[in-house]
N, C-alpha and C. Protein backbone atom coordinates (compact mmCIF):
# COMPACT_ATOMS: atom_id res chain seq x y z
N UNK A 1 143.09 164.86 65.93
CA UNK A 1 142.67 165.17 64.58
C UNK A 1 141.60 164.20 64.08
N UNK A 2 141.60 162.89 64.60
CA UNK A 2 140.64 161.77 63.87
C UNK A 2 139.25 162.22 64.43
N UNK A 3 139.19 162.92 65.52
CA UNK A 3 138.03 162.85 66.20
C UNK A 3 137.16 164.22 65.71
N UNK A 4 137.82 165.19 65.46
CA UNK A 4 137.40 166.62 64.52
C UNK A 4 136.15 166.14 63.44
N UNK A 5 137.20 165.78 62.36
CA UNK A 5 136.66 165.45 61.01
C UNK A 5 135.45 164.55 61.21
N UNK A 6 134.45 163.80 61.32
CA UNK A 6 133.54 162.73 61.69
C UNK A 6 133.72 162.33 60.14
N UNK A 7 133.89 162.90 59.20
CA UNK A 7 133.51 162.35 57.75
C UNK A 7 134.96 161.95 57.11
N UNK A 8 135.80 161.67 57.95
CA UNK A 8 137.59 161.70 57.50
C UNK A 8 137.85 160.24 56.44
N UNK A 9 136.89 159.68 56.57
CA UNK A 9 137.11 158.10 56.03
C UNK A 9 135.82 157.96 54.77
N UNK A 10 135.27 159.17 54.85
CA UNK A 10 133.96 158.96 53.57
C UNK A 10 134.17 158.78 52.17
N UNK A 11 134.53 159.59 51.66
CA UNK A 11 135.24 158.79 50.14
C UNK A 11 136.24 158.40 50.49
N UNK A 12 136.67 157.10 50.72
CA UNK A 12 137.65 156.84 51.20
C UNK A 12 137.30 155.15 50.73
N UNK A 13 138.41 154.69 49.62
CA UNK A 13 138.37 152.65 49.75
C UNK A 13 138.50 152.27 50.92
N UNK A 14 137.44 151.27 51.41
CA UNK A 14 137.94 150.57 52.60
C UNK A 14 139.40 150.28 52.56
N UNK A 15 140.10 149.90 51.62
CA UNK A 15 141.61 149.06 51.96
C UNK A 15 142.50 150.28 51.88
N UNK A 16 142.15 151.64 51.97
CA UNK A 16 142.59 152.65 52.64
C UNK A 16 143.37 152.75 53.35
N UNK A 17 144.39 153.20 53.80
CA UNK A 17 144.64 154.12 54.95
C UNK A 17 145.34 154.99 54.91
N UNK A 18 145.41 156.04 55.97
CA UNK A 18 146.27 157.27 56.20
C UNK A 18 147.48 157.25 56.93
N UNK A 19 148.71 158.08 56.18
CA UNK A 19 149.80 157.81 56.52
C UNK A 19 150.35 159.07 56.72
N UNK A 20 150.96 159.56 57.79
CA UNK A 20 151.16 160.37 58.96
C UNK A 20 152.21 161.01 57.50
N UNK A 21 152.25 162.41 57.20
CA UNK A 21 153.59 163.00 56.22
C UNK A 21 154.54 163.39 57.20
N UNK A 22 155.45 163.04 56.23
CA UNK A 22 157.29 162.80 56.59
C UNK A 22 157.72 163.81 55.92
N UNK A 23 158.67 164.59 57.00
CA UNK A 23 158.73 165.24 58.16
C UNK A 23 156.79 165.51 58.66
N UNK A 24 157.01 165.66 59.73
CA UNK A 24 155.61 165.87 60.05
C UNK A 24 155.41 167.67 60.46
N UNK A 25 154.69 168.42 60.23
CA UNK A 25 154.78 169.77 59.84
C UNK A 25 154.59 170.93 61.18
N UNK A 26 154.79 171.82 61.27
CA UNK A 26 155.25 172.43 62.18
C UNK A 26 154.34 173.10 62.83
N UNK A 27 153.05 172.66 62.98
CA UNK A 27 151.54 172.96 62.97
C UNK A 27 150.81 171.75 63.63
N UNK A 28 149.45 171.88 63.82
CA UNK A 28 148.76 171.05 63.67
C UNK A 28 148.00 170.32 62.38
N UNK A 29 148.16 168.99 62.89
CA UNK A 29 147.38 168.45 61.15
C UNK A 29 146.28 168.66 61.18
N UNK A 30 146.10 168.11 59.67
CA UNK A 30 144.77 168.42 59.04
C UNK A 30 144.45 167.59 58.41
N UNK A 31 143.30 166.95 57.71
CA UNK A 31 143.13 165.85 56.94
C UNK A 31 143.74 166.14 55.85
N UNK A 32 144.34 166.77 55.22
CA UNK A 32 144.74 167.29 53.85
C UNK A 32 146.37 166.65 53.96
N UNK A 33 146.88 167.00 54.68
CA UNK A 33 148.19 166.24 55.26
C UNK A 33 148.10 165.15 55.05
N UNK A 34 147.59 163.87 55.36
CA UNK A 34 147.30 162.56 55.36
C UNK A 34 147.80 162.78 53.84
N UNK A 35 148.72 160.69 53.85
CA UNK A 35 149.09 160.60 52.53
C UNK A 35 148.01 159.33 52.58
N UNK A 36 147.26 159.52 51.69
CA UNK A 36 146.12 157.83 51.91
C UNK A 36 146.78 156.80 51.19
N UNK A 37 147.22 155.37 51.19
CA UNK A 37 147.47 154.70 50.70
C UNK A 37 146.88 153.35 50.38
N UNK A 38 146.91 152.28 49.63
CA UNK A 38 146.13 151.25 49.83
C UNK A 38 146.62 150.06 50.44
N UNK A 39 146.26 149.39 51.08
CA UNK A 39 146.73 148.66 52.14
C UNK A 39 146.68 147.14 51.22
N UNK A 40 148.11 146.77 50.96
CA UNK A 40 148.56 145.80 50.12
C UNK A 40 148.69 144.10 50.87
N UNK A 41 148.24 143.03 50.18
CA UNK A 41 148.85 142.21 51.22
C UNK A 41 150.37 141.81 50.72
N UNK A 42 151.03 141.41 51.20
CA UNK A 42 152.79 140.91 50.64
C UNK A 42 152.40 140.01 50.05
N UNK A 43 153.42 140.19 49.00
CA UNK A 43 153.18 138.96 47.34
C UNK A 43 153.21 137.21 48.52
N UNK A 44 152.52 136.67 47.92
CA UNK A 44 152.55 135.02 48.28
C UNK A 44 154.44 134.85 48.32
N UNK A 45 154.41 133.60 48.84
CA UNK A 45 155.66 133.18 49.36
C UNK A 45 155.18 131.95 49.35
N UNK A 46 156.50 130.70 49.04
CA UNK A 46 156.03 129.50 48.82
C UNK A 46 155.56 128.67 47.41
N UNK A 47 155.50 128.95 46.69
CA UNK A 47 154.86 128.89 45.57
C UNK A 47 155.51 128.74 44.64
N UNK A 48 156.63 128.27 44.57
CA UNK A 48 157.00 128.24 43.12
C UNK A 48 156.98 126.48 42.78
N UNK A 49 157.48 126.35 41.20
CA UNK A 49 156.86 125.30 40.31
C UNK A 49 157.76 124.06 41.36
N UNK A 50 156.66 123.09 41.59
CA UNK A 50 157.39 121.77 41.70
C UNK A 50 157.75 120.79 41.26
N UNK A 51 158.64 120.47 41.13
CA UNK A 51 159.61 119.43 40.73
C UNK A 51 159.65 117.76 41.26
N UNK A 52 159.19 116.92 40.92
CA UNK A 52 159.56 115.70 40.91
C UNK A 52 160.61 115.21 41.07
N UNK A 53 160.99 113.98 41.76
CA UNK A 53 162.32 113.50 41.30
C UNK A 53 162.11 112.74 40.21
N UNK A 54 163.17 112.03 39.53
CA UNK A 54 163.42 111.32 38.54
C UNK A 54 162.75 110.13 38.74
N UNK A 55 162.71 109.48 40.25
CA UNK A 55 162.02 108.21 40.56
C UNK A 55 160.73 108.06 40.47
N UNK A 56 160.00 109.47 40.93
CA UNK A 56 158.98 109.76 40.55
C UNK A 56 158.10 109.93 39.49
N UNK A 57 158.90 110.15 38.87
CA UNK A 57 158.35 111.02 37.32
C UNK A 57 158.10 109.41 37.09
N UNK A 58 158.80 108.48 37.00
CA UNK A 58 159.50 107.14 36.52
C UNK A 58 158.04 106.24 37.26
N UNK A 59 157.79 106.54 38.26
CA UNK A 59 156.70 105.62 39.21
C UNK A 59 155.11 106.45 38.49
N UNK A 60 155.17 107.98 38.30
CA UNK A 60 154.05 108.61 37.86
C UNK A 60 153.44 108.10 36.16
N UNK A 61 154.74 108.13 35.34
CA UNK A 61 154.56 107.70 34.04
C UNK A 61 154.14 106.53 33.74
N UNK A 62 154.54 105.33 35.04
CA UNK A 62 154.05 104.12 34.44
C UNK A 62 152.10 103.64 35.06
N UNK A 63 151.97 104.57 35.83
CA UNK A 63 150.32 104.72 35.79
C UNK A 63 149.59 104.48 34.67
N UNK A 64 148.32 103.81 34.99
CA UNK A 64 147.27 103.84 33.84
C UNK A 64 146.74 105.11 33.75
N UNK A 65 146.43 105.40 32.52
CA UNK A 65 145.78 106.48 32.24
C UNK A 65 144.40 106.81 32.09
N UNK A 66 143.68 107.78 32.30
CA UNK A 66 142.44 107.26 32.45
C UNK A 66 141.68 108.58 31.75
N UNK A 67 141.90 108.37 30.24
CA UNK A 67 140.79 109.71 29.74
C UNK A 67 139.61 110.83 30.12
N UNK A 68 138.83 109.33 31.13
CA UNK A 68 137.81 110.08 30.65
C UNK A 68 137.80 110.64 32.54
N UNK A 69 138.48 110.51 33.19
CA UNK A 69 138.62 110.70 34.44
C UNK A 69 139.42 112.37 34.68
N UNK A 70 138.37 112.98 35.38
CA UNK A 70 138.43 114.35 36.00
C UNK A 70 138.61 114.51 37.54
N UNK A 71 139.04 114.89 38.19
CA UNK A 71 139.54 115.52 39.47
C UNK A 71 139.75 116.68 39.87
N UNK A 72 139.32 116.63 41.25
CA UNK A 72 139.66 118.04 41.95
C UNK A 72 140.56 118.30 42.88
N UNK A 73 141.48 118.60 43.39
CA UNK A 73 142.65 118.65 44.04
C UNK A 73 142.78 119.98 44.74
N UNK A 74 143.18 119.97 46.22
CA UNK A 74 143.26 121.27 46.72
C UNK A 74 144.15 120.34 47.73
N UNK A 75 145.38 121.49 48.65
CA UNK A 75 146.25 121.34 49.69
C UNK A 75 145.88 122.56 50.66
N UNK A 76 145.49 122.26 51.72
CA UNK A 76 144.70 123.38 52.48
C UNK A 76 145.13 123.00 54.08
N UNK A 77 145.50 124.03 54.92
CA UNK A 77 145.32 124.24 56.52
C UNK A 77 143.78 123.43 56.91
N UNK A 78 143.93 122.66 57.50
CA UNK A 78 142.31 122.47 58.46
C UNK A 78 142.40 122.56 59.65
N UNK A 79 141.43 123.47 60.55
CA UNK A 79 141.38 123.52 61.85
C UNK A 79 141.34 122.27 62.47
N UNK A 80 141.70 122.47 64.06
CA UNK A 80 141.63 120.85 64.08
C UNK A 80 142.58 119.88 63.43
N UNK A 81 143.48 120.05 62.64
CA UNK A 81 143.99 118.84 61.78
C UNK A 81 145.85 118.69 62.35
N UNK A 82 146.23 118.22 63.40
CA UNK A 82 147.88 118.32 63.54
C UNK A 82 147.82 117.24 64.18
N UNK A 83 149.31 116.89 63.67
CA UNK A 83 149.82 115.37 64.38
C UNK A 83 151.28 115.50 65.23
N UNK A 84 152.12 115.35 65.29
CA UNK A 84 153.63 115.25 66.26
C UNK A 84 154.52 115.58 65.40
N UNK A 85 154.98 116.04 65.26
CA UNK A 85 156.70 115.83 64.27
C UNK A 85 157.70 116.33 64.83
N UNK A 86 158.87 115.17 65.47
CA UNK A 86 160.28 115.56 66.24
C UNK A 86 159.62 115.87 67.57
N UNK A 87 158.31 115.31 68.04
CA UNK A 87 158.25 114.97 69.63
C UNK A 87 157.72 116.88 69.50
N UNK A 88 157.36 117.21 68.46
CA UNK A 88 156.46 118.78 69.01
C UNK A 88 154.97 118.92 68.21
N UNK A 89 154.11 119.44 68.27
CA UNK A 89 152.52 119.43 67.12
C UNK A 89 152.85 120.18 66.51
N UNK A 90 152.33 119.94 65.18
CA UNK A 90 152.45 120.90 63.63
C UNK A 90 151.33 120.71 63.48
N UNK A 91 150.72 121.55 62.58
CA UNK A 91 149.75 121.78 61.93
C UNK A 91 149.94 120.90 61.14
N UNK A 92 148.84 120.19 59.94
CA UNK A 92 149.04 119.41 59.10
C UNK A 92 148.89 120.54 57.76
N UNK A 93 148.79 119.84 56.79
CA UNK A 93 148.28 120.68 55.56
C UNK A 93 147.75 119.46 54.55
N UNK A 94 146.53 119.35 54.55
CA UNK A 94 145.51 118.32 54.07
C UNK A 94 145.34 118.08 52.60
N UNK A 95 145.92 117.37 51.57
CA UNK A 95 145.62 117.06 50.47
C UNK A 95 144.75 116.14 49.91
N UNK A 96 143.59 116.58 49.14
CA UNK A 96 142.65 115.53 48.92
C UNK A 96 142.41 115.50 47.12
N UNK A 97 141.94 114.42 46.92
CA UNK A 97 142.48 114.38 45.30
C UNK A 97 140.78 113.73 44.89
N UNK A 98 139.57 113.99 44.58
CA UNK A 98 138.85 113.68 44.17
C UNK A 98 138.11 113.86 43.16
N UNK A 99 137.61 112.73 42.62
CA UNK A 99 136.88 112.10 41.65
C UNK A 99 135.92 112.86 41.18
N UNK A 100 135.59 113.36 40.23
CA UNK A 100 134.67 114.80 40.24
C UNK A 100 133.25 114.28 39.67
N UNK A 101 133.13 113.59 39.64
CA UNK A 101 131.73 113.10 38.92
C UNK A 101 131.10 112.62 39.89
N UNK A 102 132.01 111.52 40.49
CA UNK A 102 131.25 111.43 42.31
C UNK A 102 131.75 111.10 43.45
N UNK A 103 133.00 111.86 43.67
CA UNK A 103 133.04 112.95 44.65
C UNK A 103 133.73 111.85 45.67
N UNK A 104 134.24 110.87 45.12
CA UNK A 104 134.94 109.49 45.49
C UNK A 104 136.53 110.00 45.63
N UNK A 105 137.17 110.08 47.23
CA UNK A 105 138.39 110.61 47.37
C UNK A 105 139.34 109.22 47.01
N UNK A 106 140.35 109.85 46.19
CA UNK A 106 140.53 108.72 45.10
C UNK A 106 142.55 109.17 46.05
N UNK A 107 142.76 109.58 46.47
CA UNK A 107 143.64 109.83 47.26
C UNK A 107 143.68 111.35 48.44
N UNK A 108 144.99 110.83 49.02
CA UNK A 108 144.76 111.35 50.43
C UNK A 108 146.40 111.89 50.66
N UNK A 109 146.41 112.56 51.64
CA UNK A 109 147.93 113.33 52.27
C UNK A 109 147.59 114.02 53.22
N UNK A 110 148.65 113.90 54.11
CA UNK A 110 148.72 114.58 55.44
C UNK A 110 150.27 115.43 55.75
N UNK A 111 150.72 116.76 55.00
CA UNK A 111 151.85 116.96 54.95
C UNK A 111 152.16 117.92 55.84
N UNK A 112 153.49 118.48 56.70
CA UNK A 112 153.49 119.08 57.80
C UNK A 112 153.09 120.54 57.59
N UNK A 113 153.26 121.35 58.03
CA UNK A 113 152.66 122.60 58.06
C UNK A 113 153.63 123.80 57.74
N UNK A 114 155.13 122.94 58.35
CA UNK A 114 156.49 123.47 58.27
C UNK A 114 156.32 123.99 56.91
N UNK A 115 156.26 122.74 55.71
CA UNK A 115 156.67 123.17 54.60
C UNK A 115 156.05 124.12 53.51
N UNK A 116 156.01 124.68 52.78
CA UNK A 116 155.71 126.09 51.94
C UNK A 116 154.60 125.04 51.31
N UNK A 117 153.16 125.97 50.96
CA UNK A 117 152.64 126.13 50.47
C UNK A 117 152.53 124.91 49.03
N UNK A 118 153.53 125.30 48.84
CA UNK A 118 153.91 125.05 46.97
C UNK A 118 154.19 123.37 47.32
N UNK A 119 155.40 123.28 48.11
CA UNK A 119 156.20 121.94 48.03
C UNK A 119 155.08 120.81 48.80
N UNK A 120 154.53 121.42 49.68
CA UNK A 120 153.33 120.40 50.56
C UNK A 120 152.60 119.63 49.41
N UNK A 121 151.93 120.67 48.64
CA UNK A 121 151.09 120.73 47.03
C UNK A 121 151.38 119.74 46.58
N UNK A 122 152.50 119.89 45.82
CA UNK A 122 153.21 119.11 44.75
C UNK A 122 153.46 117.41 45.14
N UNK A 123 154.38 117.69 46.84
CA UNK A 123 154.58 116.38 46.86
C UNK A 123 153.24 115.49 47.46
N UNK A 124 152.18 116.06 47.79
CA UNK A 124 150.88 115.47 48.11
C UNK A 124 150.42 114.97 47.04
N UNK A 125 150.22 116.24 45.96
CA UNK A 125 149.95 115.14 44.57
C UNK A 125 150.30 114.07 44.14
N UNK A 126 152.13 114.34 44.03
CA UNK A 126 152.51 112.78 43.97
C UNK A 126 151.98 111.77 44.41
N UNK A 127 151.66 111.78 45.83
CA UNK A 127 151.57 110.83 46.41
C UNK A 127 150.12 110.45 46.25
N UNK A 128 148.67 111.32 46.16
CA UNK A 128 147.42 111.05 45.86
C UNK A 128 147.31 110.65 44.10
N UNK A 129 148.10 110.79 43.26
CA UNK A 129 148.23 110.45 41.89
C UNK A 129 149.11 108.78 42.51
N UNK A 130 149.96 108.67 42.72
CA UNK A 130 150.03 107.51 43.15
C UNK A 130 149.32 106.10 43.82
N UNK A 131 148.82 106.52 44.93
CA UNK A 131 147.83 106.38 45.76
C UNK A 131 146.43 105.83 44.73
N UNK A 132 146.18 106.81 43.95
CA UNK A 132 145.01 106.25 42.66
C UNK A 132 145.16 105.37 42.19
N UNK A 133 146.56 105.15 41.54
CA UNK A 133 146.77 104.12 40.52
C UNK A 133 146.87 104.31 39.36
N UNK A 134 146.03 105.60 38.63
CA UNK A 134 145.70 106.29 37.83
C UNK A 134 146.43 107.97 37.35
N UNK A 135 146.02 108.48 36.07
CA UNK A 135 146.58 109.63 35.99
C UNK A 135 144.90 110.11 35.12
N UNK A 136 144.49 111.03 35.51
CA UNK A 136 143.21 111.68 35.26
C UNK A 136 143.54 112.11 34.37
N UNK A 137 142.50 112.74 33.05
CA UNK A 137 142.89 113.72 32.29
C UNK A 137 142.94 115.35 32.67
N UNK A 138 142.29 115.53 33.53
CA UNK A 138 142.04 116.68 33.45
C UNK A 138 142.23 117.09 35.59
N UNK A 139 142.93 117.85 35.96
CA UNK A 139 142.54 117.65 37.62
C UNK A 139 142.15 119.48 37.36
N UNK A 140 141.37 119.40 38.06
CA UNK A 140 140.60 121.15 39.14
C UNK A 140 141.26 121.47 39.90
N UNK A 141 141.45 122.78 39.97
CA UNK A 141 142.14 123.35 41.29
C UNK A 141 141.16 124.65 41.66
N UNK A 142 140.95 125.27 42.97
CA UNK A 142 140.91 126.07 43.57
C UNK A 142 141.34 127.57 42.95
N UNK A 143 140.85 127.93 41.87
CA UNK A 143 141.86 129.31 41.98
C UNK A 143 143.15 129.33 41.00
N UNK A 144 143.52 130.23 40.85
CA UNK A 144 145.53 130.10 40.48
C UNK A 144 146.12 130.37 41.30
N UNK A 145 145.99 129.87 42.91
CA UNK A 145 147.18 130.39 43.42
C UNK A 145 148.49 128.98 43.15
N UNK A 146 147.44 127.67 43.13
CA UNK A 146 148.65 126.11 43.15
C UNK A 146 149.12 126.51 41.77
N UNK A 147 148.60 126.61 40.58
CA UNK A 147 148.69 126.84 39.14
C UNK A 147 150.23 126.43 38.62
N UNK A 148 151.05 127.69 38.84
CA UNK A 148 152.27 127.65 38.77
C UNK A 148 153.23 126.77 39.25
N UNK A 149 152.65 125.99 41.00
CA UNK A 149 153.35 124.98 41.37
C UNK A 149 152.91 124.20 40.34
N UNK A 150 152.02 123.36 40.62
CA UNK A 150 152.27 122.21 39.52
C UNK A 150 151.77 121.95 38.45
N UNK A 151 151.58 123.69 37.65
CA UNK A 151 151.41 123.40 36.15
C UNK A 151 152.80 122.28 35.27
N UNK A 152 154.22 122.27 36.02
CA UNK A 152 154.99 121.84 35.57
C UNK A 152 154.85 120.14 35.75
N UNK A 153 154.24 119.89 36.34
CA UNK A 153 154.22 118.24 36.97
C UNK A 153 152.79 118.13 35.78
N UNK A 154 152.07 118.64 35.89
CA UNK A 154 150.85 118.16 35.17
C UNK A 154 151.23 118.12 33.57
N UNK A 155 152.14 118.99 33.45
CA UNK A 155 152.34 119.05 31.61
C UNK A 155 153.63 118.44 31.55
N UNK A 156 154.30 117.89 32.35
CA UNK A 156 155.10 116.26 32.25
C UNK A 156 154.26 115.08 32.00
N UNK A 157 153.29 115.12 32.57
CA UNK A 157 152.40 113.55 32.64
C UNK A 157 151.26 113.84 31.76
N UNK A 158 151.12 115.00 31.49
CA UNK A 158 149.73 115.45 30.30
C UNK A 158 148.81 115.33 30.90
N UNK A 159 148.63 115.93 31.88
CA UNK A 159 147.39 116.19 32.65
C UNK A 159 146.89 117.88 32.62
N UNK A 160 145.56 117.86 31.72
CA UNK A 160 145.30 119.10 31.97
C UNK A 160 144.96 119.65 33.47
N UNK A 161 145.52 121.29 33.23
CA UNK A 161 145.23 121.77 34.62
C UNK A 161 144.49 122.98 34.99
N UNK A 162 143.17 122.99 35.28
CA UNK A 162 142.15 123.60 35.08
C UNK A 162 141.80 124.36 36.52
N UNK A 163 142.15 125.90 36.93
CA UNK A 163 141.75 126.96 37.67
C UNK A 163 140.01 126.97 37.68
N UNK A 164 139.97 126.64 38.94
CA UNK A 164 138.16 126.66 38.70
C UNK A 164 137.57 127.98 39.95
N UNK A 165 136.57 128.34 40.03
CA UNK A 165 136.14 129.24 40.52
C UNK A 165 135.65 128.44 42.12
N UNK A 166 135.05 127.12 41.58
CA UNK A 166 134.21 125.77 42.77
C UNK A 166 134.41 124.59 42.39
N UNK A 167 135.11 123.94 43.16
CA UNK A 167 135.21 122.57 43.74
C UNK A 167 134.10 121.75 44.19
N UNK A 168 132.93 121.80 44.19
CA UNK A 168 131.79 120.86 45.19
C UNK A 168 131.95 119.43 45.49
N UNK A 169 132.46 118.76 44.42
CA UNK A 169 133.15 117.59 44.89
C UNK A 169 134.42 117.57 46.07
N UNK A 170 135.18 118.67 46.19
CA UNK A 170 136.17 118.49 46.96
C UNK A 170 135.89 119.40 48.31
N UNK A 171 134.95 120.66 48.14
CA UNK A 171 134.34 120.57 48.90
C UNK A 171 133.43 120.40 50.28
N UNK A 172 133.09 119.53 49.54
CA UNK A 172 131.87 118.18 49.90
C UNK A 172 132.96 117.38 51.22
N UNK A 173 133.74 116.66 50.29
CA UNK A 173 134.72 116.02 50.73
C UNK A 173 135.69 116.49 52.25
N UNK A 174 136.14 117.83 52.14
CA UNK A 174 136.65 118.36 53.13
C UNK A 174 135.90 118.92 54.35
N UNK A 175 134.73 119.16 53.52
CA UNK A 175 133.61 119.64 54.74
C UNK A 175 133.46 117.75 55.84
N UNK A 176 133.42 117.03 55.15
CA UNK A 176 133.15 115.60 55.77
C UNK A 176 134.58 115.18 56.51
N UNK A 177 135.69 115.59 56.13
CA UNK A 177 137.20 115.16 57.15
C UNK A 177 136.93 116.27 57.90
N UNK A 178 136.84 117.52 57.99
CA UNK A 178 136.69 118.51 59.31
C UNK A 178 135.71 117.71 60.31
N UNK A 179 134.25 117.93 59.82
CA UNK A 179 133.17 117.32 60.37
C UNK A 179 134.00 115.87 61.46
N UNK A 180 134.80 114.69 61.11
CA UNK A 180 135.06 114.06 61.68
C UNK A 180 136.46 114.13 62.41
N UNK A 181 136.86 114.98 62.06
CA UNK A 181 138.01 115.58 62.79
C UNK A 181 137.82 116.08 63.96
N UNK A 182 136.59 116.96 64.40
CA UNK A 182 136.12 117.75 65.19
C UNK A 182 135.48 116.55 66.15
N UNK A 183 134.62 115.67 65.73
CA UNK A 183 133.93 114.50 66.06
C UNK A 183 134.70 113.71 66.86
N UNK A 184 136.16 113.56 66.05
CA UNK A 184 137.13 112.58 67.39
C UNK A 184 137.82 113.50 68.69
N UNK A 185 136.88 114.75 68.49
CA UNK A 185 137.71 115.42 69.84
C UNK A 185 138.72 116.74 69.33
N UNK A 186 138.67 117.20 68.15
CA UNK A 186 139.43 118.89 67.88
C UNK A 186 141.20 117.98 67.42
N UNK A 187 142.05 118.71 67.48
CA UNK A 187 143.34 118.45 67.35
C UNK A 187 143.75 117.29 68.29
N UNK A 188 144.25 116.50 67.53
CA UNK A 188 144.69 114.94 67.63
C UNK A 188 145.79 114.95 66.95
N UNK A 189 146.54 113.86 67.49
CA UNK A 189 147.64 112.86 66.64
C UNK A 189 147.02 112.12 65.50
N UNK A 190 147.37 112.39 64.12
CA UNK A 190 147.46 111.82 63.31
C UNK A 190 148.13 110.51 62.60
């Protein structure tokens, strides 16, 4: 039947497709048969709000604060980027926390690959908000997909949290750890 029609996919959304009707009919098909549907990806997984511990919150709060200080923050897969964990390679998942005016990585994380999305996020922040010394006013993110993780951590410590469309400071930044990642030889121990 696909090979008949030549025009079977012409008005047709790319994220399209055709789905065979149930029972299937006692004939030969026809394009009219076809149920077209749109081809969905599955809701995100991973992602929900993260949580601090108490020790944390306690180590985050007593930071200097720093008004006039902006940041960009993303937790991302990098090719190339895995170290050992329990004597097997994981992927890493790369957190970088930079300075947005100039582009100065003001903290760093290397979290396993095992863990979701959300929790890698959150507890990387900790640790690159730590790592600073500092609490920014304002940090950037990538998008809304982190948003929800740690809109809750940022409006504990009063840090605005700002969905941006581009990062160039961070970036910048990640384009330069791939670049030398690749440089010491592709996937390495970390």
């Amino acid at each position: 039947m696909f090979e008949q029609p030549p025009d079977l996919y012409d008005d047709r959304d790319a994220t399209e497709i055709p789905f065979l009707p149930v029972p299937l009919p006692d004939r030969p098909l026809t394009p009219k048969d076809l149920d077209w549907r749109p081809l969905l990806l599955p809701p995100p997984t991973g992602f929900e709000p993260f949580r601090a511990s108490t020790a944390e919150l306690e180590k985050l709060r007593a930071l200097k604060r720093e008004p006039s200080l902006a940041c960009e923050f993303d937790c991302t897969m990098m090719p190339g980027g895995s170290f050992v964990e329990d004597g097997r390679p994981c992927f890493g998942r790369f957190s970088l926390l930079v300075e947005r005016q100039s582009g100065l990585v003001i903290g760093m994380d290397v979290a396993s690959g095992a863990l979701t999305p959300g929790e890698a996020a959150g507890r990387s922040l900790v640790k690159a908000l730590l790592m600073s010394k500092s609490l920014p006013a304002k940090i950037f993110i990538g998008g809304s997909r982190l948003q929800p993780v740690l809109q809750p951590l940022c409006d504990e410590l009063g840090i605005g949290l700002w969905p941006a469309s581009s990062l160039p400071a961070l970036d910048e930044a990640v384009e330069s750890l791939g670049q030398h990642i690749l440089a010491a030889g592709g996937p390495h121990r970390l």
